[in-house]
C-alpha atoms as a PDB file:
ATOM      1  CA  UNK A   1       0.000   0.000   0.000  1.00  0.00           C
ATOM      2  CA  UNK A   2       1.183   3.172  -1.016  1.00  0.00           C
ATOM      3  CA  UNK A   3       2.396   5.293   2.742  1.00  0.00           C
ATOM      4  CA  UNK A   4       2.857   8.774   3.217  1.00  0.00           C
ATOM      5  CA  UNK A   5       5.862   9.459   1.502  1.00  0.00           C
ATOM      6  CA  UNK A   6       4.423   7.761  -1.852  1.00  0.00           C
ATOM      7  CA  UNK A   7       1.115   9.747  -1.245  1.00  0.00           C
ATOM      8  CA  UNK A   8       3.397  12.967  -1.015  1.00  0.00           C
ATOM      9  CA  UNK A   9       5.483  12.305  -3.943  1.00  0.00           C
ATOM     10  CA  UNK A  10       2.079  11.846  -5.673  1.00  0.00           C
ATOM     11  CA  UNK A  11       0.883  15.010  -4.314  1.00  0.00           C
ATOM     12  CA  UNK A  12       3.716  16.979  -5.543  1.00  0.00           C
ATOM     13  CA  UNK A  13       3.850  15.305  -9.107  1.00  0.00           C
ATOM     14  CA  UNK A  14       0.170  16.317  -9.810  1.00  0.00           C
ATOM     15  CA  UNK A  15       0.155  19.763  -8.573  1.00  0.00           C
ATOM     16  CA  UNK A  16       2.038  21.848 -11.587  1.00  0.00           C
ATOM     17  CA  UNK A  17      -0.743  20.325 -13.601  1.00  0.00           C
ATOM     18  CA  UNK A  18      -4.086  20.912 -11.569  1.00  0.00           C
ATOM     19  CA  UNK A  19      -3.098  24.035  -9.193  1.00  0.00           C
ATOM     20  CA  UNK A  20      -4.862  27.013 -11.217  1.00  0.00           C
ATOM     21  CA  UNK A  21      -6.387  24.819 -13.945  1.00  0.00           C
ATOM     22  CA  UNK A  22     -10.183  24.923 -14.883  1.00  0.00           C
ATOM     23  CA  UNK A  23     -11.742  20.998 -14.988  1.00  0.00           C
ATOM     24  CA  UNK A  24     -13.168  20.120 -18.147  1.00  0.00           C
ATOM     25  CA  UNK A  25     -15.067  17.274 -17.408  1.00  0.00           C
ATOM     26  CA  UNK A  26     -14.696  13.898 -15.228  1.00  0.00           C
ATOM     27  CA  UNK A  27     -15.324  10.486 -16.276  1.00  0.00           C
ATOM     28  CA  UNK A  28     -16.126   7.826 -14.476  1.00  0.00           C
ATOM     29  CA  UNK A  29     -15.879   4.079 -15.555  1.00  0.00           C
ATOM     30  CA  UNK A  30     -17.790   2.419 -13.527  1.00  0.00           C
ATOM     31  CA  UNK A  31     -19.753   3.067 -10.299  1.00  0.00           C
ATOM     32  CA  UNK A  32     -17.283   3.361  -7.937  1.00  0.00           C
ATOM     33  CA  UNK A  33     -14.201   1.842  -5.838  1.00  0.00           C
ATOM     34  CA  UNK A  34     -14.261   1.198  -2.131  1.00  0.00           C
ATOM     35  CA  UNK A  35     -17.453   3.374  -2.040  1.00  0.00           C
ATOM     36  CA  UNK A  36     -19.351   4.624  -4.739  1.00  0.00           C
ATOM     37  CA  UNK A  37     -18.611   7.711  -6.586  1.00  0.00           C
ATOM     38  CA  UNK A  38     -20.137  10.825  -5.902  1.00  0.00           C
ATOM     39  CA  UNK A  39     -23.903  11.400  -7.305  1.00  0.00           C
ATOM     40  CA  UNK A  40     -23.210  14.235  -9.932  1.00  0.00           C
ATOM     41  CA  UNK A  41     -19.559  14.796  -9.505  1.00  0.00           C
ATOM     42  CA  UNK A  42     -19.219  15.740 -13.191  1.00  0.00           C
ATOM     43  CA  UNK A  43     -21.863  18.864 -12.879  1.00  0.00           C
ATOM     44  CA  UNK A  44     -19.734  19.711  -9.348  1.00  0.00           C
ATOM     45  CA  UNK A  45     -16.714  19.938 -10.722  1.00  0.00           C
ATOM     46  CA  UNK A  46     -17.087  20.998 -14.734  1.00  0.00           C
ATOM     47  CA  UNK A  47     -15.989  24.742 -14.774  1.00  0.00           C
ATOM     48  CA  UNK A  48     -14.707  24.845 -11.867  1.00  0.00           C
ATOM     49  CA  UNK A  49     -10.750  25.998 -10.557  1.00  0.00           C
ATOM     50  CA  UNK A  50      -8.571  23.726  -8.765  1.00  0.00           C
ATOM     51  CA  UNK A  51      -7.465  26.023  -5.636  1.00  0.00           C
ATOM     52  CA  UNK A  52      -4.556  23.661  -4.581  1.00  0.00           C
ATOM     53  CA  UNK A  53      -3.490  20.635  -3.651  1.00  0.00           C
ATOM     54  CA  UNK A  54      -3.105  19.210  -0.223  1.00  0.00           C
ATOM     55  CA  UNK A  55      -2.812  15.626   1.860  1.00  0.00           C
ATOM     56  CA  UNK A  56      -3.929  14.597   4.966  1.00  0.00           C
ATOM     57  CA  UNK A  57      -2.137  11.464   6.037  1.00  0.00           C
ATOM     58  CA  UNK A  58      -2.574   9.077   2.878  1.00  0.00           C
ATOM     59  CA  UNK A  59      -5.155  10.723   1.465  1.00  0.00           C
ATOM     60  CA  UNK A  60      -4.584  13.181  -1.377  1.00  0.00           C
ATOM     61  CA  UNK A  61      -6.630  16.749  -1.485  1.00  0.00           C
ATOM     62  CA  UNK A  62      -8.379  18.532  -4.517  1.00  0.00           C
ATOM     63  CA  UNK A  63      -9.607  21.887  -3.261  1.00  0.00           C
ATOM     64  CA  UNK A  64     -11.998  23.759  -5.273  1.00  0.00           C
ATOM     65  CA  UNK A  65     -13.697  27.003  -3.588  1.00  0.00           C
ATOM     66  CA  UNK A  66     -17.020  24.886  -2.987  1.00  0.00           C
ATOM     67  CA  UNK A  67     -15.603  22.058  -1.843  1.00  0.00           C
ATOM     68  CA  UNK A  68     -12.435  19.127  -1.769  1.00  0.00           C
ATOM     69  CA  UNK A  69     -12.190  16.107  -4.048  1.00  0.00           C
ATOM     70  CA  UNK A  70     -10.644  13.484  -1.724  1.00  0.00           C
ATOM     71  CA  UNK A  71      -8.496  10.462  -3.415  1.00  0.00           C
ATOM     72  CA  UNK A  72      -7.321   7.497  -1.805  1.00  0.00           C
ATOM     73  CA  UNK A  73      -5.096   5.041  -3.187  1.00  0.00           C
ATOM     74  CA  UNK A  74      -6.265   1.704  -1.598  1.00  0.00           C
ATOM     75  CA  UNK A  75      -4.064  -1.179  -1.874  1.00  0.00           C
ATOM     76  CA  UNK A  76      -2.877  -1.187  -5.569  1.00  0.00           C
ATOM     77  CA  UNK A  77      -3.713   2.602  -7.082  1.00  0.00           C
ATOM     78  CA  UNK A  78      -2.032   5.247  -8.403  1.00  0.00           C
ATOM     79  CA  UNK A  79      -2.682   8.443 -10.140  1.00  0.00           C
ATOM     80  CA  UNK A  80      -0.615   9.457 -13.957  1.00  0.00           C
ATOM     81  CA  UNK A  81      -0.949  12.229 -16.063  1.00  0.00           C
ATOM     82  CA  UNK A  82      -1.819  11.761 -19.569  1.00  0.00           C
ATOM     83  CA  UNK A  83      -3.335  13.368 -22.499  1.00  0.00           C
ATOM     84  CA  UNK A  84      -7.024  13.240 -22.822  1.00  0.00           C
ATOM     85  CA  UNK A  85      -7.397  11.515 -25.534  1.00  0.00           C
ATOM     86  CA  UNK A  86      -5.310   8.405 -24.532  1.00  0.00           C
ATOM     87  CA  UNK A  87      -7.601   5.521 -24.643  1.00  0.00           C
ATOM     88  CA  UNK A  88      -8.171   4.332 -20.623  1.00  0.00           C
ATOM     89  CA  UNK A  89      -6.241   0.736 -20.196  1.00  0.00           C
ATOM     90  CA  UNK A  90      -7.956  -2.325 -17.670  1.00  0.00           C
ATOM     91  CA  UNK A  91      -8.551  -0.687 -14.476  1.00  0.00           C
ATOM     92  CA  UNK A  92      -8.527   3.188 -15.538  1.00  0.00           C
ATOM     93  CA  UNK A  93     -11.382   3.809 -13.342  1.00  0.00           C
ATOM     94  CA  UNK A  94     -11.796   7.663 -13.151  1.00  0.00           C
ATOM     95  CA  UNK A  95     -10.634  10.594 -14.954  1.00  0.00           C
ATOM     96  CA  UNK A  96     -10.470  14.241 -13.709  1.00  0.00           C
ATOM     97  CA  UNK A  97     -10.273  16.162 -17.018  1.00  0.00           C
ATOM     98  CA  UNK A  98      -8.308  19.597 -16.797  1.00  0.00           C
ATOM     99  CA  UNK A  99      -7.516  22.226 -19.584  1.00  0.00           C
ATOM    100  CA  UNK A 100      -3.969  23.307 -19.782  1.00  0.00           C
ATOM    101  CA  UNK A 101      -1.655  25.167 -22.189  1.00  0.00           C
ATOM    102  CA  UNK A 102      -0.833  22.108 -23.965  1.00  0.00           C
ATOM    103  CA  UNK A 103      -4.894  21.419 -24.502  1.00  0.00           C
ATOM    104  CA  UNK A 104      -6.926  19.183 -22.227  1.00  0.00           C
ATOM    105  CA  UNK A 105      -5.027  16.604 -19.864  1.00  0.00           C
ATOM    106  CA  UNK A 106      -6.606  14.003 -17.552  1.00  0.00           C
ATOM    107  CA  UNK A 107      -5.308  13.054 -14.074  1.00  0.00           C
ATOM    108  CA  UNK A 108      -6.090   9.165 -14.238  1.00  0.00           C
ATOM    109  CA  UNK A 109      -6.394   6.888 -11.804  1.00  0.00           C
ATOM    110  CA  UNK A 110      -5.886   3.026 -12.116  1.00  0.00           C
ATOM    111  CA  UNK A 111      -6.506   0.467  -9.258  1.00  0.00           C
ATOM    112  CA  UNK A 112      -6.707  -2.986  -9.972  1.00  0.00           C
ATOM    113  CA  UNK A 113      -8.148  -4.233  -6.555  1.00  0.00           C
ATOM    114  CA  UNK A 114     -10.435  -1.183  -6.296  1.00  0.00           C
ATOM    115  CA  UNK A 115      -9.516  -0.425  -2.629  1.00  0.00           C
ATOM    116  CA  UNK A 116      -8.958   2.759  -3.458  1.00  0.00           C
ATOM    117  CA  UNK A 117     -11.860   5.975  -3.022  1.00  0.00           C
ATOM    118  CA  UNK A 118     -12.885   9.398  -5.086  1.00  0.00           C
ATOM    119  CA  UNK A 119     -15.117  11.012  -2.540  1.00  0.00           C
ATOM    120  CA  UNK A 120     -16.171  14.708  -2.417  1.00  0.00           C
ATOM    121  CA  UNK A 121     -16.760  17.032   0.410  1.00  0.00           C
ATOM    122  CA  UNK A 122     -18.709  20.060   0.210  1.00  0.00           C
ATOM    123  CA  UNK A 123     -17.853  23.403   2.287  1.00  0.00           C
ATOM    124  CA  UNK A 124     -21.139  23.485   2.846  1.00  0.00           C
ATOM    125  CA  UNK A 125     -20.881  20.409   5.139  1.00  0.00           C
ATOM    126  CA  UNK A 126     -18.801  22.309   6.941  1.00  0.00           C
ATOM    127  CA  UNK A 127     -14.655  22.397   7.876  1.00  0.00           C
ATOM    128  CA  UNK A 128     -12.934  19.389   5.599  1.00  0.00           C
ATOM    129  CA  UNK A 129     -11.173  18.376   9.150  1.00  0.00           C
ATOM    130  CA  UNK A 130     -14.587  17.183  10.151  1.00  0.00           C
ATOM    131  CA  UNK A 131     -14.782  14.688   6.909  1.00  0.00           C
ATOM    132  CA  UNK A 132     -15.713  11.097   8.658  1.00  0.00           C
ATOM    133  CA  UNK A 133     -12.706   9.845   7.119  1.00  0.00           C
ATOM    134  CA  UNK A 134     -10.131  12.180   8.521  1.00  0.00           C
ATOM    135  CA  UNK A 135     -11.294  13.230  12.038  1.00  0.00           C
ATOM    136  CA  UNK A 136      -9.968  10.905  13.843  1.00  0.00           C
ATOM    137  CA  UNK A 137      -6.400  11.035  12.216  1.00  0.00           C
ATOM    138  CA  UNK A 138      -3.603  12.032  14.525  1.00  0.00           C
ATOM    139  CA  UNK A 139      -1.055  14.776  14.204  1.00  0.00           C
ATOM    140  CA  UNK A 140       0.786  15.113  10.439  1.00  0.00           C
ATOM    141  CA  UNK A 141       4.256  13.736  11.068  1.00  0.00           C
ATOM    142  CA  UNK A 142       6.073  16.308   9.362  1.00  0.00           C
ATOM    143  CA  UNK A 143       4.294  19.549  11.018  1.00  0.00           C
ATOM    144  CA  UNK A 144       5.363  21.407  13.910  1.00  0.00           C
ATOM    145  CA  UNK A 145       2.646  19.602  16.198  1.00  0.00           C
ATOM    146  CA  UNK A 146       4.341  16.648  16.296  1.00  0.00           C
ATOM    147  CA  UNK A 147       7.049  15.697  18.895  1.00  0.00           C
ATOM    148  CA  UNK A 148       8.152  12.960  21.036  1.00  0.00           C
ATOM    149  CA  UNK A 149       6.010  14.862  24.355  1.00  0.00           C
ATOM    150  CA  UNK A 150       3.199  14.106  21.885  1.00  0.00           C
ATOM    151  CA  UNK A 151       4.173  10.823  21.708  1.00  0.00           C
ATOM    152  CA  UNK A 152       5.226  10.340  25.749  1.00  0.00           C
ATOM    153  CA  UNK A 153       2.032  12.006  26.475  1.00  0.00           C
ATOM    154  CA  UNK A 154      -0.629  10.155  24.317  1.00  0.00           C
ATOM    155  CA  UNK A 155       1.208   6.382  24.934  1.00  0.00           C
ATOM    156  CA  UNK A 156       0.955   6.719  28.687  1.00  0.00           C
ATOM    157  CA  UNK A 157      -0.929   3.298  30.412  1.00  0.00           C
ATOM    158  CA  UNK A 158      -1.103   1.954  26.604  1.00  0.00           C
ATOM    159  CA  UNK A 159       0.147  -1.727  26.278  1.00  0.00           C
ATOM    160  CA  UNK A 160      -0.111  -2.110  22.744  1.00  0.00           C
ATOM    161  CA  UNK A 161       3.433  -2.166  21.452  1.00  0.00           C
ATOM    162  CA  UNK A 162       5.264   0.822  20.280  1.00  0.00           C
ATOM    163  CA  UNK A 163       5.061  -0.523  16.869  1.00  0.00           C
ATOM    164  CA  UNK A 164       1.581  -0.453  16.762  1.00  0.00           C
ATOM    165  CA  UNK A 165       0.736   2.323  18.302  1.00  0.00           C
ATOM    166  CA  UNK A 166       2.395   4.574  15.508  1.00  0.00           C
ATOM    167  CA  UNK A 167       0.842   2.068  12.916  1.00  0.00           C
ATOM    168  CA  UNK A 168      -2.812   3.387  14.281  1.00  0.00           C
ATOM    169  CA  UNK A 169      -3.030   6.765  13.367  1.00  0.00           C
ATOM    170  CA  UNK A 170      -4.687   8.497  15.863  1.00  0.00           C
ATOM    171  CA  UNK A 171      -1.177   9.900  17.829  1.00  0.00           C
ATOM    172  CA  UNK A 172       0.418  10.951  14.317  1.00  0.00           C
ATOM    173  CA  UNK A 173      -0.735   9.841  10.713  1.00  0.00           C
ATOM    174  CA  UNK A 174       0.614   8.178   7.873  1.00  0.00           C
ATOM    175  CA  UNK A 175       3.729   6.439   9.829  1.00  0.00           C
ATOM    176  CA  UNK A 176       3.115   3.264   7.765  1.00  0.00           C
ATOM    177  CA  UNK A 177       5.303  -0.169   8.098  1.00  0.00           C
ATOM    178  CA  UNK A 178       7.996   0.267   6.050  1.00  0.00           C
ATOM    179  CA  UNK A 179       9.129   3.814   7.838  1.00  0.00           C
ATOM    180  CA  UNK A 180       7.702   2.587  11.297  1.00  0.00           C
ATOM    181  CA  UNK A 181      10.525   0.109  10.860  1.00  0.00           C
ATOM    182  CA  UNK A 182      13.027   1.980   9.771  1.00  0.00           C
ATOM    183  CA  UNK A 183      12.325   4.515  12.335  1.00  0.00           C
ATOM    184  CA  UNK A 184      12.217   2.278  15.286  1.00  0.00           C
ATOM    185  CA  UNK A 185      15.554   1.275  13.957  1.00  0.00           C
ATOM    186  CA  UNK A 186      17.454   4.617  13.674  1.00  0.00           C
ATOM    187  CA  UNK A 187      16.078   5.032  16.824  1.00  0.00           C
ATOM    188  CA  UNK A 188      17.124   1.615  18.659  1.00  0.00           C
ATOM    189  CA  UNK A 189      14.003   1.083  19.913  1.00  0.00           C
ATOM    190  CA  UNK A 190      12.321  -2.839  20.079  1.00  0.00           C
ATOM    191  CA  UNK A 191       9.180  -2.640  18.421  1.00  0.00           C
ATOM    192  CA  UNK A 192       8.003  -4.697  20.809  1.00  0.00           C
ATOM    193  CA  UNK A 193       7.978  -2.249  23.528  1.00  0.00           C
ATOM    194  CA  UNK A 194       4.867  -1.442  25.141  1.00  0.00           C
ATOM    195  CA  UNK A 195       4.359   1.999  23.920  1.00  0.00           C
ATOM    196  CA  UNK A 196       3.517   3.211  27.920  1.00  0.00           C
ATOM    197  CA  UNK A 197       6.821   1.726  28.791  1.00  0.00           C
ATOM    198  CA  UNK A 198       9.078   4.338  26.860  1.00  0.00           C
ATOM    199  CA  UNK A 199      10.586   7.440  27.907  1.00  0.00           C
ATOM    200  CA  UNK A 200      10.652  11.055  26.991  1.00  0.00           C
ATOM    201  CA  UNK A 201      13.464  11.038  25.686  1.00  0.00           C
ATOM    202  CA  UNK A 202      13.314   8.287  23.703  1.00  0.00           C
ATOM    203  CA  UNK A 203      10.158   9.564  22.093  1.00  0.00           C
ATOM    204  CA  UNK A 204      12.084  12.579  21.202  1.00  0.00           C
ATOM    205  CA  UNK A 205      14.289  10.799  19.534  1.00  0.00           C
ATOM    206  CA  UNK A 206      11.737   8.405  17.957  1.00  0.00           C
ATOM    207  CA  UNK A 207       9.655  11.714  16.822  1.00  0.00           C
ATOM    208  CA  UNK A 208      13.539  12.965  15.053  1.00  0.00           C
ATOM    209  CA  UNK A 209      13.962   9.837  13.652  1.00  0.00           C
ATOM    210  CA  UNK A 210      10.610   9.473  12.436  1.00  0.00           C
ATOM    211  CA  UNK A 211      10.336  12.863  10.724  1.00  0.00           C
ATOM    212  CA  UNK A 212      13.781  12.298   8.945  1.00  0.00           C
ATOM    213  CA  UNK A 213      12.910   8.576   7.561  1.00  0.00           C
ATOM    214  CA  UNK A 214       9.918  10.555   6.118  1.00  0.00           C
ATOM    215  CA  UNK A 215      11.493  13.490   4.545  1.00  0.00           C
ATOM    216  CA  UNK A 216      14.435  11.292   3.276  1.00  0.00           C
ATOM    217  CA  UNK A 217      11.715   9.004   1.568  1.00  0.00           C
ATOM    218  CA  UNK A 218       9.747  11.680  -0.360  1.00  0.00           C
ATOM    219  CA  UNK A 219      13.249  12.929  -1.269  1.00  0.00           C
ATOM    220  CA  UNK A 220      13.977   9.854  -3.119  1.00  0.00           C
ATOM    221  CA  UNK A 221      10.750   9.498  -4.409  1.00  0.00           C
ATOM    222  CA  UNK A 222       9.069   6.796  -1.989  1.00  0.00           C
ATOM    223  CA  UNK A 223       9.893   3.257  -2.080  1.00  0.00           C
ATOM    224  CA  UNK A 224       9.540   0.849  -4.968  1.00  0.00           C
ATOM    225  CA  UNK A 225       6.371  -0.984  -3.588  1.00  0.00           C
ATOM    226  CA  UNK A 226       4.603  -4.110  -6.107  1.00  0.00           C
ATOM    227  CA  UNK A 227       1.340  -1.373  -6.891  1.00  0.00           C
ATOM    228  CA  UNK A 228       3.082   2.212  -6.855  1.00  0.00           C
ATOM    229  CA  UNK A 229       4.664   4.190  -9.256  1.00  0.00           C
ATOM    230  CA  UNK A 230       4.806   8.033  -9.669  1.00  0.00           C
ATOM    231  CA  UNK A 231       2.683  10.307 -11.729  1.00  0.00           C
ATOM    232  CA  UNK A 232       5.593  10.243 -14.078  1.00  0.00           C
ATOM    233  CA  UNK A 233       5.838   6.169 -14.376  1.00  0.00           C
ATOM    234  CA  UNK A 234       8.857   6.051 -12.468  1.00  0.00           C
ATOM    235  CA  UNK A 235       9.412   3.935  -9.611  1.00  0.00           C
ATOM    236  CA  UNK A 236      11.154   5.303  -5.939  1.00  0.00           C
ATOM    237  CA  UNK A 237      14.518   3.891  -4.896  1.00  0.00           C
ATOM    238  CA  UNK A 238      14.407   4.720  -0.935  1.00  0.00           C
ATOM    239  CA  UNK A 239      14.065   0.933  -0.297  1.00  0.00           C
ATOM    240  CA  UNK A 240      17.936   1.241  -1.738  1.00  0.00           C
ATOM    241  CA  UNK A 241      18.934   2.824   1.967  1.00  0.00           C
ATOM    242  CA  UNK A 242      16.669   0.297   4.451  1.00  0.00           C
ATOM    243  CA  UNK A 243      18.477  -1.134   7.235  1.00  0.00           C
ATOM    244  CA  UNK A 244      15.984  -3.802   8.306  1.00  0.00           C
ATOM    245  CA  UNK A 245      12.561  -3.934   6.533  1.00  0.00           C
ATOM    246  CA  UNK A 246      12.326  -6.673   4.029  1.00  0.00           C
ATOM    247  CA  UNK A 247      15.546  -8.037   5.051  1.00  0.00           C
ATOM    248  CA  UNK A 248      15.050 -11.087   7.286  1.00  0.00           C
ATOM    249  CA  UNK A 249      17.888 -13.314   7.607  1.00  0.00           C
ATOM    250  CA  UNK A 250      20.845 -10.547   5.925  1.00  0.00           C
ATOM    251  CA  UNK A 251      23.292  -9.092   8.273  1.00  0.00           C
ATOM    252  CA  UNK A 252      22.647  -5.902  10.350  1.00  0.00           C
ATOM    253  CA  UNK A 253      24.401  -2.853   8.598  1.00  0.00           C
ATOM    254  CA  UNK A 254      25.797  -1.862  12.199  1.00  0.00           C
ATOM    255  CA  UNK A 255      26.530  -5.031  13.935  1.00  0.00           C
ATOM    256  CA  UNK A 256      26.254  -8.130  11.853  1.00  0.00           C
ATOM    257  CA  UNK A 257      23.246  -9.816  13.716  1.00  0.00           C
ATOM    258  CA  UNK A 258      20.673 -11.445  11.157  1.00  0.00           C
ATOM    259  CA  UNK A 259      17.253  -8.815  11.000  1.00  0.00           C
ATOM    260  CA  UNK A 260      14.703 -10.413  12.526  1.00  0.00           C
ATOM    261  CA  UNK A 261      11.072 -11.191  11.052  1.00  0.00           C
ATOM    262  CA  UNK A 262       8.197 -11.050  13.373  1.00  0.00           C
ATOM    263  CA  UNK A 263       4.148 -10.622  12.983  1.00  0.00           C
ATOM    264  CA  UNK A 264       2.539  -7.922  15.189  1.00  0.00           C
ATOM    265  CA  UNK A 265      -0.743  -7.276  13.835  1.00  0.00           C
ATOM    266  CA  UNK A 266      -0.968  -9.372  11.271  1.00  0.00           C
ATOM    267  CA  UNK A 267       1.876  -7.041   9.918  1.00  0.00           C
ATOM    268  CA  UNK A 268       5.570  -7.841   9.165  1.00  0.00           C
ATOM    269  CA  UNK A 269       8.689  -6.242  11.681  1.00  0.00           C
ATOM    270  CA  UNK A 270      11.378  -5.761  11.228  1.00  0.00           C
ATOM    271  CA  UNK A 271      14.208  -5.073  13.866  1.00  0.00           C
ATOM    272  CA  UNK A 272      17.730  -5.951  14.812  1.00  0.00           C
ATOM    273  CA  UNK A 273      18.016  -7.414  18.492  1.00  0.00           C
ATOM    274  CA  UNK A 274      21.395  -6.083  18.825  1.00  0.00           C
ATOM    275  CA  UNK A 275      20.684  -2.749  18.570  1.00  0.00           C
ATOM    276  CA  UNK A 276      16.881  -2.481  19.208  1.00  0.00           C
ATOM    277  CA  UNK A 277      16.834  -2.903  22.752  1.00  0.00           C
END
């Protein structure tokens, strides 16, 4: 599944071609993904500016003055941009049509498993924080707000692991497995670790190493995962610096010791029990 960084990377490969641009139309090939498609969406959205582009966690923003088209990328979807008249391949679901200097362009999405979600909200349902879907996320990991007193302070008397608890989204957002691992790592903290069990200033450090695994991914463009590539087709290569996900069995970097493989969650680990401690 595509994690924050990939979403990110997405974000920022779309923007130069919807920021400021009129929609021509929107075309939908079928009758939705996860959830159906918004009744209409073609008559919301025909005329109308794109305002910017935003994210919130995984999910990617489309503001328009009456409202924000919100995109999802499920398990296996990802967003190109293509000219219009490009005939749609298997699985080209939905097409946001926008005119541009070099005529009219569409921002496609594909997803095979149809996971994925185009969902509107109106401003007239009020602020977009509110959305069902994203009021209950936590903090973004890469604003100000977050910080390992955040952390200290929302983990105490929790006994779900460490691991977990920045895998469930409602202390900070979009810390998916790959960078939880990695993070954990840089940080030499057990993933294991009850998450009411850790200290201040380990948090601190956790919250440093979490925001730099993050920035350093959307940097190299996100990780090469089976169902992600960029806008622009090509594929991320931060999986090229990983110290211990996907690498059961192969030496530590640091210290040698085989990276161990556990389940937590029905979710792969990945941590070194020489340095993790």
């Amino acid at each position: 599944m595509p994690e924050l960084p990939e979403v990110e990377v997405t974000r920022r490969g779309v923007a130069p071609h919807l920021e400021g641009r009129q929609v021509h139309s929107v075309v939908l090939r079928r009758a939705g993904l996860r959830w159906p498609f918004p009744t209409g969406l073609n008559t919301l959205l025909a005329g109308r500016t794109v305002r910017a582009t935003g994210r919130r966690g995984k999910y990617l923003l489309v503001h328009f003055d009456h409202g924000t088209l919100i995109i999802h990328l499920g398990m296996s979807g990802h967003l190109r941009i293509l000219p219009a008249g490009l005939l749609p391949e298997k699985h080209d679901h939905f097409d946001l049509l926008v005119h541009s200097p070099e005529g009219v362009q569409a921002l496609r999405m594909k997803d095979p498993r149809r996971f994925g979600a185009v969902l509107w909200h109106d401003a007239a349902d009020g602020e977009l924080e509110h959305h069902v879907l994203l009021r209950g996320l936590g903090v973004e990991p890469l604003e100000p707000g977050f910080d390992g007193q955040l952390l200290y302070q929302r983990s105490r008397g929790r006994s779900v692991s460490v691991k977990q608890a920045l895998l469930a989204g409602d202390i900070v957002v979009g810390v998916g497995n790959i960078y939880a691992s990695e993070s954990l790592f840089r940080a030499r903290i057990n993933p294991r670790t009850p998450a009411g069990r850790i200290s201040l200033a380990r948090y601190q450090l956790l919250a440093q190493t979490v925001r730099e695994v993050l920035a350093e991914a959307i940097v190299h463009g996100g990780s090469t995962l089976r169902d992600f590539i960029s806008v622009n087709g090509q594929s991320g290569y931060f999986q090229q610096t990983y110290f211990v996900y996907d690498r059961a069995g192969v030496p530590c970097k640091l210290c040698a010791t085989p990276i161990r493989q556990i389940k937590q969650g029905q979710r792969s680990t990945f941590y070194c029990v020489q340095c993790q401690t």
